[in-house]
N, C-alpha and C. Protein backbone atom coordinates (compact mmCIF):
# COMPACT_ATOMS: atom_id res chain seq x y z
N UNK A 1 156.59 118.17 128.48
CA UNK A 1 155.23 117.66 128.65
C UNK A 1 154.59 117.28 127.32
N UNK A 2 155.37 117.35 126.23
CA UNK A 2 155.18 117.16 124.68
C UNK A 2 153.95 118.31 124.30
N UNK A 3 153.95 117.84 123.03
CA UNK A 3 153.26 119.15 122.21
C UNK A 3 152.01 119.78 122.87
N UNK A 4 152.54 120.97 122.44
CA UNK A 4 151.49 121.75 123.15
C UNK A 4 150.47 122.57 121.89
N UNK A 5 149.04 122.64 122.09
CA UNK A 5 148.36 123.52 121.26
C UNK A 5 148.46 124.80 120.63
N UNK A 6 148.53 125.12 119.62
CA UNK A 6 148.92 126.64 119.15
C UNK A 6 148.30 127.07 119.68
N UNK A 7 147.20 127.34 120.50
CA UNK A 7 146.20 128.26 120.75
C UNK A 7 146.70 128.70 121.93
N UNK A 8 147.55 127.35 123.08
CA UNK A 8 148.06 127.82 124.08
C UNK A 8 149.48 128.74 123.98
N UNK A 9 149.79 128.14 122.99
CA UNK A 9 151.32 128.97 122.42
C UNK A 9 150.73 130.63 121.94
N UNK A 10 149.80 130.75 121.23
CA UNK A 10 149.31 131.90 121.16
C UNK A 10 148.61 132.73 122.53
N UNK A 11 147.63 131.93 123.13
CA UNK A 11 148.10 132.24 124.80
C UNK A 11 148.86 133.13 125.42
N UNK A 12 149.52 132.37 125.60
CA UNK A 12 151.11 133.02 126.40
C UNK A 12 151.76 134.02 126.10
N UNK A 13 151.90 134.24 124.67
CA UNK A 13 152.28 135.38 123.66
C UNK A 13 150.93 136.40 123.94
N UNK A 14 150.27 136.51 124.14
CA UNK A 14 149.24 137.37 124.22
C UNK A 14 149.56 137.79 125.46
N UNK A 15 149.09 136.63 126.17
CA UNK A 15 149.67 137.17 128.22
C UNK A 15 150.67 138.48 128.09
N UNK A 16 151.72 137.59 127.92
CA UNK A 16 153.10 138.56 127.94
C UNK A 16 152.88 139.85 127.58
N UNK A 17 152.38 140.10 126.23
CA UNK A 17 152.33 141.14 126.04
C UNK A 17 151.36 142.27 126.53
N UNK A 18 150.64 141.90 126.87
CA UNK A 18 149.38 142.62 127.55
C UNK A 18 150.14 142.53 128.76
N UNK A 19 150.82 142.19 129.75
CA UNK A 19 151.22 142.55 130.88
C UNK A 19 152.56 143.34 130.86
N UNK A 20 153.61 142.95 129.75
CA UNK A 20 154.33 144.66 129.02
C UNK A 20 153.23 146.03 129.09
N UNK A 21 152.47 145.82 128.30
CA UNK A 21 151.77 146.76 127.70
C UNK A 21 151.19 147.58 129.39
N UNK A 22 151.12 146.65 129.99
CA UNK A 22 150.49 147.33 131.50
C UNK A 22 151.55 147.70 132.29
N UNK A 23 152.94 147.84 131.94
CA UNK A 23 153.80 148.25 132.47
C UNK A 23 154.88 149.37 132.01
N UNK A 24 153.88 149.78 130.94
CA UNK A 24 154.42 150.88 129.79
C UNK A 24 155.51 150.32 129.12
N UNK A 25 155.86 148.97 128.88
CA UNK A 25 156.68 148.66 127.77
C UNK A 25 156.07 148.74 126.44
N UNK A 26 156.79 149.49 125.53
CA UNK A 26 156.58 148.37 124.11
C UNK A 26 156.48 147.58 123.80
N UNK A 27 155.71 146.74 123.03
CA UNK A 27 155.58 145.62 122.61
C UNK A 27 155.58 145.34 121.36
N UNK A 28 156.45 144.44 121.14
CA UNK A 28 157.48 144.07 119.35
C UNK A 28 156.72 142.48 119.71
N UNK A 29 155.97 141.82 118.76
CA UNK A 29 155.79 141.16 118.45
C UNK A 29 157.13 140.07 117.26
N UNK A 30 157.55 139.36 117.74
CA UNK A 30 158.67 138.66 116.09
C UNK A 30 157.65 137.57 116.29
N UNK A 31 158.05 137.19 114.73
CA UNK A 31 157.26 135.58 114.44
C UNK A 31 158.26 134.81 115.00
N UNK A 32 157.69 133.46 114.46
CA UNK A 32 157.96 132.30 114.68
C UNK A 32 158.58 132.14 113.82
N UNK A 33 160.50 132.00 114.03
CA UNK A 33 161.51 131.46 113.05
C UNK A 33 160.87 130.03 112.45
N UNK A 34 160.89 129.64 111.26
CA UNK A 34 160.92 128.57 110.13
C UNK A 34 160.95 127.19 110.80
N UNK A 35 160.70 126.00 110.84
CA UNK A 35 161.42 124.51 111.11
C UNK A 35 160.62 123.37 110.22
N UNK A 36 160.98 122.79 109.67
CA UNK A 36 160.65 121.84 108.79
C UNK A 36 160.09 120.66 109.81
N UNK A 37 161.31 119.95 110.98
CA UNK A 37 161.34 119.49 111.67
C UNK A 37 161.86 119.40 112.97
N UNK A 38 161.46 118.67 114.09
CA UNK A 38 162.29 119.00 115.07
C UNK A 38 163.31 117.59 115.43
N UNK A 39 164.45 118.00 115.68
CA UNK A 39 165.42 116.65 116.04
C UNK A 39 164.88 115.90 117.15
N UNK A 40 164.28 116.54 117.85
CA UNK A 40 164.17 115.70 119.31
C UNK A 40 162.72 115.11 119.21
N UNK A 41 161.58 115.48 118.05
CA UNK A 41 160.53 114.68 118.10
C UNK A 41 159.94 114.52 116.49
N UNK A 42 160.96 113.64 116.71
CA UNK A 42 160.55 112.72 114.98
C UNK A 42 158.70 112.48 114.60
N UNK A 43 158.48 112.92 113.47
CA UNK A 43 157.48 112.44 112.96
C UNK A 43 156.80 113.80 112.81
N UNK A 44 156.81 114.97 113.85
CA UNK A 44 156.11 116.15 113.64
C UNK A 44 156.24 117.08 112.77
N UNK A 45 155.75 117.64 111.87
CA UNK A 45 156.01 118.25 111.16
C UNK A 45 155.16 120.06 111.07
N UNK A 46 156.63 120.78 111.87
CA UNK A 46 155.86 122.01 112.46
C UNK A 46 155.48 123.37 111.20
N UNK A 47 156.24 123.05 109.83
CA UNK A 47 156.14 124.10 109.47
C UNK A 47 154.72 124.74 109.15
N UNK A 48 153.42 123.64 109.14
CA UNK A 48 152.15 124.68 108.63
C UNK A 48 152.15 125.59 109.57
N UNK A 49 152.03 124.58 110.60
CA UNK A 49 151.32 125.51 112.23
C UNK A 49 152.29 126.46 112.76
N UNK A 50 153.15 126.92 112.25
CA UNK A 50 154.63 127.78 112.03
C UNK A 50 153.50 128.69 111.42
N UNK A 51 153.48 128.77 110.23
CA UNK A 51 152.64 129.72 109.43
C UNK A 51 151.39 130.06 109.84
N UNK A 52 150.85 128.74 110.08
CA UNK A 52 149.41 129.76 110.60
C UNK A 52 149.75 130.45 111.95
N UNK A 53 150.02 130.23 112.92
CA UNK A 53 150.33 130.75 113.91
C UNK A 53 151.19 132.09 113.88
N UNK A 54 152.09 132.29 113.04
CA UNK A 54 152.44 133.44 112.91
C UNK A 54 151.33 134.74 111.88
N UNK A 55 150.40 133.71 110.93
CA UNK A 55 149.05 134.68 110.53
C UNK A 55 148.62 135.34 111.81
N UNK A 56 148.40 134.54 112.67
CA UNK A 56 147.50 134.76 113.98
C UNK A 56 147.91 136.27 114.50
N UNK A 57 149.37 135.80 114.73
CA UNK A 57 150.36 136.95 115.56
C UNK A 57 150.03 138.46 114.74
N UNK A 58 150.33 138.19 113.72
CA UNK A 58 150.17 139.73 113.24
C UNK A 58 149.04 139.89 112.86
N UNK A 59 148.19 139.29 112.57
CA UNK A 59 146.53 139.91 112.73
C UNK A 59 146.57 140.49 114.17
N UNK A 60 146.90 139.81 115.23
CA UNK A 60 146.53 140.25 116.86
C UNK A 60 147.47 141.16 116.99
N UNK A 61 148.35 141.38 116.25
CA UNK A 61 149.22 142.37 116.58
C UNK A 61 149.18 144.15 115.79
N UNK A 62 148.38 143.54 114.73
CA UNK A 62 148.03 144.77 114.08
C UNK A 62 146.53 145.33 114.81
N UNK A 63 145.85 144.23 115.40
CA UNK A 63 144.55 144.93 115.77
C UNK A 63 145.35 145.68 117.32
N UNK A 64 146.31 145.26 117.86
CA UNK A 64 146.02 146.20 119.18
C UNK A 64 147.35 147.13 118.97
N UNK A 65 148.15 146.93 117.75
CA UNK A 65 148.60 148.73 117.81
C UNK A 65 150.32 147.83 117.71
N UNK A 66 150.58 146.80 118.11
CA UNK A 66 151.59 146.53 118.26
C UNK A 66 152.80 146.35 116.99
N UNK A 67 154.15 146.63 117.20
CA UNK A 67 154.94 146.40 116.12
C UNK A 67 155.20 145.01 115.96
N UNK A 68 155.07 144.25 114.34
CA UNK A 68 155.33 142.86 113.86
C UNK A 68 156.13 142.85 113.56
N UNK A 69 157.41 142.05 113.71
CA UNK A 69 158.62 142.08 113.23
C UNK A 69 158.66 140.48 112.24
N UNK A 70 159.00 140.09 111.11
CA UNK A 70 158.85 138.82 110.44
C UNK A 70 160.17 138.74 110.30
N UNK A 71 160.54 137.85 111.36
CA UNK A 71 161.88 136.94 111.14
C UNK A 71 161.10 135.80 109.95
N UNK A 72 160.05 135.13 110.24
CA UNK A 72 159.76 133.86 108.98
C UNK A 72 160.26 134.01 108.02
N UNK A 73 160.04 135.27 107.36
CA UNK A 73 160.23 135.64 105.75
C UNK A 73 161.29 135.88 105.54
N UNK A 74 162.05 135.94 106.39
CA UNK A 74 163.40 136.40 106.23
C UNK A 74 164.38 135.35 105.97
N UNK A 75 163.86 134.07 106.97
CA UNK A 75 164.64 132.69 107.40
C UNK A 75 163.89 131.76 106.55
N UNK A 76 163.36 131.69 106.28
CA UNK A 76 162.76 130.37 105.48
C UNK A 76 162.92 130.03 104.28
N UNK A 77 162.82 128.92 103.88
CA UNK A 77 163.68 128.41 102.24
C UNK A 77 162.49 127.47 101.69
N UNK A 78 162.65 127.39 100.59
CA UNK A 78 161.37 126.78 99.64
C UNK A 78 160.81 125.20 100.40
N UNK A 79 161.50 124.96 101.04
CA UNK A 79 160.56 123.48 101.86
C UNK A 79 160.10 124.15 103.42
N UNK A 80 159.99 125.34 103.23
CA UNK A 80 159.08 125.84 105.02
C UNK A 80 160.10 125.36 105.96
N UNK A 81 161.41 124.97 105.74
CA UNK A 81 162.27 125.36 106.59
C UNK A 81 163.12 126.11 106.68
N UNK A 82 164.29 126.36 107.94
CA UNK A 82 165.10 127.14 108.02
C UNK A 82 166.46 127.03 106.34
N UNK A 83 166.44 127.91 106.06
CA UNK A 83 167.40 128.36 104.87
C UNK A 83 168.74 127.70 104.94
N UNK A 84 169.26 126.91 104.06
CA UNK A 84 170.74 126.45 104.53
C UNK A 84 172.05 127.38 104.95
N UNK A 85 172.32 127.04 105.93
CA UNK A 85 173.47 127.81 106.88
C UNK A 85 172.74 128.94 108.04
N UNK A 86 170.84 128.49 108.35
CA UNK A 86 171.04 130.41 109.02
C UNK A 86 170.67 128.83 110.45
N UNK A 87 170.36 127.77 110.88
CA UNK A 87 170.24 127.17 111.92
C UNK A 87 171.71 126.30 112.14
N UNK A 88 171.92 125.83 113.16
CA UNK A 88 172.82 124.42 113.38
C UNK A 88 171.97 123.03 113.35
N UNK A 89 170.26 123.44 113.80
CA UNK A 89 169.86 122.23 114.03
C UNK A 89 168.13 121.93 113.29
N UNK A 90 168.54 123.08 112.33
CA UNK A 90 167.31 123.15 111.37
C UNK A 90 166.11 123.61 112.37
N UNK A 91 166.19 124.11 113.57
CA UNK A 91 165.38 125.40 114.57
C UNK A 91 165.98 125.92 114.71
N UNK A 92 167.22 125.89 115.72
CA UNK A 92 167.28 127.22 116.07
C UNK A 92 169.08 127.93 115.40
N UNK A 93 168.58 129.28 115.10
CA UNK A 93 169.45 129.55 114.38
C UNK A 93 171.00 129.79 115.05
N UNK A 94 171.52 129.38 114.12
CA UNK A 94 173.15 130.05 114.17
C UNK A 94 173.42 131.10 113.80
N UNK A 95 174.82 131.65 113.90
CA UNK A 95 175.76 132.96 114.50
C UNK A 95 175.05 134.20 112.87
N UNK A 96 175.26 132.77 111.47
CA UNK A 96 174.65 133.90 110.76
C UNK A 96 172.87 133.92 110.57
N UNK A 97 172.19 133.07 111.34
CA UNK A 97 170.75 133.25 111.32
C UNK A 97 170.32 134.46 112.39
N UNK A 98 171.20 134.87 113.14
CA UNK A 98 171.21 135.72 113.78
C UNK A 98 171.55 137.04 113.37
N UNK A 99 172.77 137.17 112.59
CA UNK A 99 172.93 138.49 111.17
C UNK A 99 171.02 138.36 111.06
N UNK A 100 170.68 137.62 110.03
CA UNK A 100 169.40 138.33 109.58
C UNK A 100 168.54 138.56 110.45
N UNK A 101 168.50 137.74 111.37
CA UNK A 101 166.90 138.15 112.55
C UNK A 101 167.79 139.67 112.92
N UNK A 102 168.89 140.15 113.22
CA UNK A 102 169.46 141.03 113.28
C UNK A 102 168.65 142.50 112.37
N UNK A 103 169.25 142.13 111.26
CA UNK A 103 169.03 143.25 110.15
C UNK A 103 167.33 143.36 109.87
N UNK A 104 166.50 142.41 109.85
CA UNK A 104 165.20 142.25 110.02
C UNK A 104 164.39 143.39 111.11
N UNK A 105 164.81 142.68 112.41
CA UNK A 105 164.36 143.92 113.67
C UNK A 105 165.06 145.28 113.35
N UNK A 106 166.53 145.54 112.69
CA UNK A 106 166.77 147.16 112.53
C UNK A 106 165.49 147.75 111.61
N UNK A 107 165.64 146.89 110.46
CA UNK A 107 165.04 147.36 109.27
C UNK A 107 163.30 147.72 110.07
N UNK A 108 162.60 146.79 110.56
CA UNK A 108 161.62 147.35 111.18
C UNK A 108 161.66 148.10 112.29
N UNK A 109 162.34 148.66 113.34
CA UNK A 109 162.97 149.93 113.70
C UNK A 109 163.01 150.86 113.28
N UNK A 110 163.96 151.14 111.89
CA UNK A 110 163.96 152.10 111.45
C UNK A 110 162.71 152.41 111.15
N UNK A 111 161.98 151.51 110.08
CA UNK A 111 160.55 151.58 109.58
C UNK A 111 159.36 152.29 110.69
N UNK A 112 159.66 152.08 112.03
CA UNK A 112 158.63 152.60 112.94
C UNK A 112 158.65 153.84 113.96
N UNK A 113 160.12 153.72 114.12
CA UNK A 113 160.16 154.95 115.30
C UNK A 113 160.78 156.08 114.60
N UNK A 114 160.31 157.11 115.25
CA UNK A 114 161.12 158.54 113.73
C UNK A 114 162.57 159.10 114.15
């Protein structure tokens, strides 16, 4: 239906979790992996709204108690995109962009539960 508003993308991410949260799940917040660009819609250029939108997440995620997990910081390379070798298609990651979103969620794991 083409691009959609961060606010609605933040939306939905809120939904979700508030209806976990009402079902006694945990709720792990991850950011928004890195993209410079997307292959399938030339001309857009997602990485600000990548960043602000993931500000958003962990402000909303620290005010209601929830764990932030930052895949961004982990995946991203000096042009606000994905790091060379962790995507196939400069979004979404490959076998080793997955190692780090991997070691990322342990490392905040360990960091939270005793």
């Amino acid at each position: 239906t083409g691009p959609q508003k961060m606010e609605w993308v933040e939306g939905h991410i809120h939904s979700m979790a508030d209806l976990a949260r009402a079902h006694g799940i945990r709720v792990i917040i991850g950011s928004v992996p890195p993209a410079l660009v997307f292959p399938w819609r030339p001309g857009l250029k997602p990485a600000p709204q990548i960043v602000e939108l993931n500000r958003r997440l962990k402000a909303w995620a620290d005010r209601e108690g929830y764990m932030f997990v930052d895949y961004h910081s982990a995946l991203v390379g000096p042009d606000g995109g994905m790091k060379p070798g962790l995507a196939t298609d400069g979004v979404h990651p490959s076998e080793a962009g997955y190692r780090v979103m991997e070691a990322t969620v342990r490392a905040a794991l360990a960091r939270a539960l005793p």
